[in-house]
N, C-alpha and C. Protein backbone atom coordinates (compact mmCIF):
# COMPACT_ATOMS: atom_id res chain seq x y z
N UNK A 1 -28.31 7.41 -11.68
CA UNK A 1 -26.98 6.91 -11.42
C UNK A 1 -26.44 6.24 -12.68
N UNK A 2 -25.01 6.51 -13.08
CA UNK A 2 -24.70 5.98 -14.23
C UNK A 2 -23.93 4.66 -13.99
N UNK A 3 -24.65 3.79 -14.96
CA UNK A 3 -24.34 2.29 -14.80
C UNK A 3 -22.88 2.35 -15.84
N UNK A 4 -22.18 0.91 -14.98
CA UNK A 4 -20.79 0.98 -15.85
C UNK A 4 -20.16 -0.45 -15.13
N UNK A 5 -18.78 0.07 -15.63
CA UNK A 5 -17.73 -1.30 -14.92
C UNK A 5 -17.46 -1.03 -13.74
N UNK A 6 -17.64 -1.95 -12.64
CA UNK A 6 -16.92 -1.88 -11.54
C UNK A 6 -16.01 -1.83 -11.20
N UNK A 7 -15.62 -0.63 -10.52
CA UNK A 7 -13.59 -0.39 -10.27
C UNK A 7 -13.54 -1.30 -9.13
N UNK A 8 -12.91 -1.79 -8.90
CA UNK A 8 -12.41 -3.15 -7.86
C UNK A 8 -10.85 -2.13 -7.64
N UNK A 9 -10.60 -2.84 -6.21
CA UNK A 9 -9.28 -1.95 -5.68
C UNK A 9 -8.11 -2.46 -6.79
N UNK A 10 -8.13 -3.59 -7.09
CA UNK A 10 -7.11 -4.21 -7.81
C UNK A 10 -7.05 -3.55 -9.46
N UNK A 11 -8.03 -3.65 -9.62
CA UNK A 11 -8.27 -2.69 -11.49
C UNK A 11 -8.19 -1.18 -11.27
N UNK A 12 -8.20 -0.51 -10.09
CA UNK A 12 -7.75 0.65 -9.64
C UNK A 12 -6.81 0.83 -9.28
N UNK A 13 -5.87 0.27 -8.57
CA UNK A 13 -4.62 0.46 -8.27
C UNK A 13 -3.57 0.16 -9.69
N UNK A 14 -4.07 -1.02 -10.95
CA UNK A 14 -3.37 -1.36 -11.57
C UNK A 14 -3.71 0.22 -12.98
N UNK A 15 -4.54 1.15 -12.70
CA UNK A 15 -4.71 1.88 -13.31
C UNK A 15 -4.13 3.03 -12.86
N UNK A 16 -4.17 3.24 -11.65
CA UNK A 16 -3.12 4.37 -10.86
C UNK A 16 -1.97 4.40 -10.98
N UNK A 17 -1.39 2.94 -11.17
CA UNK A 17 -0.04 2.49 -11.17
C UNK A 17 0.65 3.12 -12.34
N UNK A 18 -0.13 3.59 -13.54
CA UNK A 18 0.15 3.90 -14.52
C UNK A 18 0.99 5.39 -14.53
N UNK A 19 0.69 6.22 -13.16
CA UNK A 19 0.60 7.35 -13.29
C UNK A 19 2.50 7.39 -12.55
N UNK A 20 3.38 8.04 -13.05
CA UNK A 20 4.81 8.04 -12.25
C UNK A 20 4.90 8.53 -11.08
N UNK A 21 4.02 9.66 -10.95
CA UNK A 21 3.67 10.25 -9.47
C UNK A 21 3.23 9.54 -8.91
N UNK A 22 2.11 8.89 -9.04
CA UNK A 22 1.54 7.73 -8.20
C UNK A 22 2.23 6.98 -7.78
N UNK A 23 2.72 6.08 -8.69
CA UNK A 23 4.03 4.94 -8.73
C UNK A 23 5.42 5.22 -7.29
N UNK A 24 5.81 6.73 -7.18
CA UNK A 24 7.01 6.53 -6.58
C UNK A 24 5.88 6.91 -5.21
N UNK A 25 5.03 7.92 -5.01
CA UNK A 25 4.45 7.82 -3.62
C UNK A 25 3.69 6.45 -3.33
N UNK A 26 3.27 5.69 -3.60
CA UNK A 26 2.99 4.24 -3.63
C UNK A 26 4.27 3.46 -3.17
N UNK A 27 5.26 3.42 -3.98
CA UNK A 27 6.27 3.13 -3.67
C UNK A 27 7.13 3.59 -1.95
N UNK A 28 7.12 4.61 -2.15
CA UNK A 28 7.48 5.26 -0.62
C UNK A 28 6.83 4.71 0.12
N UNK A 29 5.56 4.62 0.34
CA UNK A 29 4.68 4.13 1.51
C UNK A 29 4.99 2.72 1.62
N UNK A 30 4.76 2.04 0.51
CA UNK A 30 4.99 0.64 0.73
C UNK A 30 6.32 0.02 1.58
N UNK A 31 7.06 1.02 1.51
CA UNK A 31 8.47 0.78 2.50
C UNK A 31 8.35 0.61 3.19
N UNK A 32 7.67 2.03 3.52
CA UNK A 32 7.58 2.53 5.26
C UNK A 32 6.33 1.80 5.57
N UNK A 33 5.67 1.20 5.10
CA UNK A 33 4.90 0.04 5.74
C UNK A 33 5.64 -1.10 6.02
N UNK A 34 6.09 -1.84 5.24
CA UNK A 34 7.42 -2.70 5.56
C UNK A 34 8.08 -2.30 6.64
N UNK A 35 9.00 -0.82 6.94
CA UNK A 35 9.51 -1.16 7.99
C UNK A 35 8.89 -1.07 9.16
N UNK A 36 7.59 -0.46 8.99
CA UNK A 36 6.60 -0.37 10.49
C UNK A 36 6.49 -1.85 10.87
N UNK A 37 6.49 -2.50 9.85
CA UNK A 37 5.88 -4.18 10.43
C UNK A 37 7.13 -4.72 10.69
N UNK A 38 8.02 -4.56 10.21
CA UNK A 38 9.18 -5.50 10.59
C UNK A 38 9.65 -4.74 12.27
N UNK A 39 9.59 -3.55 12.67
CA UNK A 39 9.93 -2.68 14.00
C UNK A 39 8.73 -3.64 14.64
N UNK A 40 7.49 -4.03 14.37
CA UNK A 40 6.59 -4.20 15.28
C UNK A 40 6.89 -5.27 15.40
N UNK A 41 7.25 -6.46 14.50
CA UNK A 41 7.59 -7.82 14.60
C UNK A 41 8.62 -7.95 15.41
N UNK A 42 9.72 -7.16 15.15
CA UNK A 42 11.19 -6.95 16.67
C UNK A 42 10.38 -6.90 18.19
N UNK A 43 9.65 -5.94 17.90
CA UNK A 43 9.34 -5.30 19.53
C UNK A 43 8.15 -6.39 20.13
N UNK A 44 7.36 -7.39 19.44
CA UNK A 44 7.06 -8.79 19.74
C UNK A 44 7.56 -9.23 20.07
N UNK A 45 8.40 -9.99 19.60
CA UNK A 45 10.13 -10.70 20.06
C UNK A 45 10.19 -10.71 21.13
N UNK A 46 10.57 -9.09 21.58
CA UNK A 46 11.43 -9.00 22.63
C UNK A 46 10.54 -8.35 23.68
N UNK A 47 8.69 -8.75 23.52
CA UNK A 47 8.33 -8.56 24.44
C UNK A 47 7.65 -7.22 24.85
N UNK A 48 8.03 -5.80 24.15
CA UNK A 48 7.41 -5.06 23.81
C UNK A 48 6.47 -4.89 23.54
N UNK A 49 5.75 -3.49 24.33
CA UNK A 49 4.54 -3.42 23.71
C UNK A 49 4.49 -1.77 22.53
């Protein structure tokens, strides 16, 4: 097994980040995670399941 640096999610993502493709699908998701949580935080509210 070859010994080395440990990729940690954070030194991986900040290395992916590099990539423009990466960057805007990263980007996309991160939205639509945002608005999944903010729809789920409404439908709490008001009692929804």
């Amino acid at each position: 097994m070859k010994k080395g640096k440990v990729r940690t999610f954070q030194s991986g993502l900040r290395e992916d980040s590099k990539d423009p493709e990466f960057k805007k699908h990263f980007q996309e998701e991160r939205q639509a995670l945002k608005l999944a949580m903010k729809i789920a935080e409404l439908r709490n509210q008001k009692g929804l399941s």
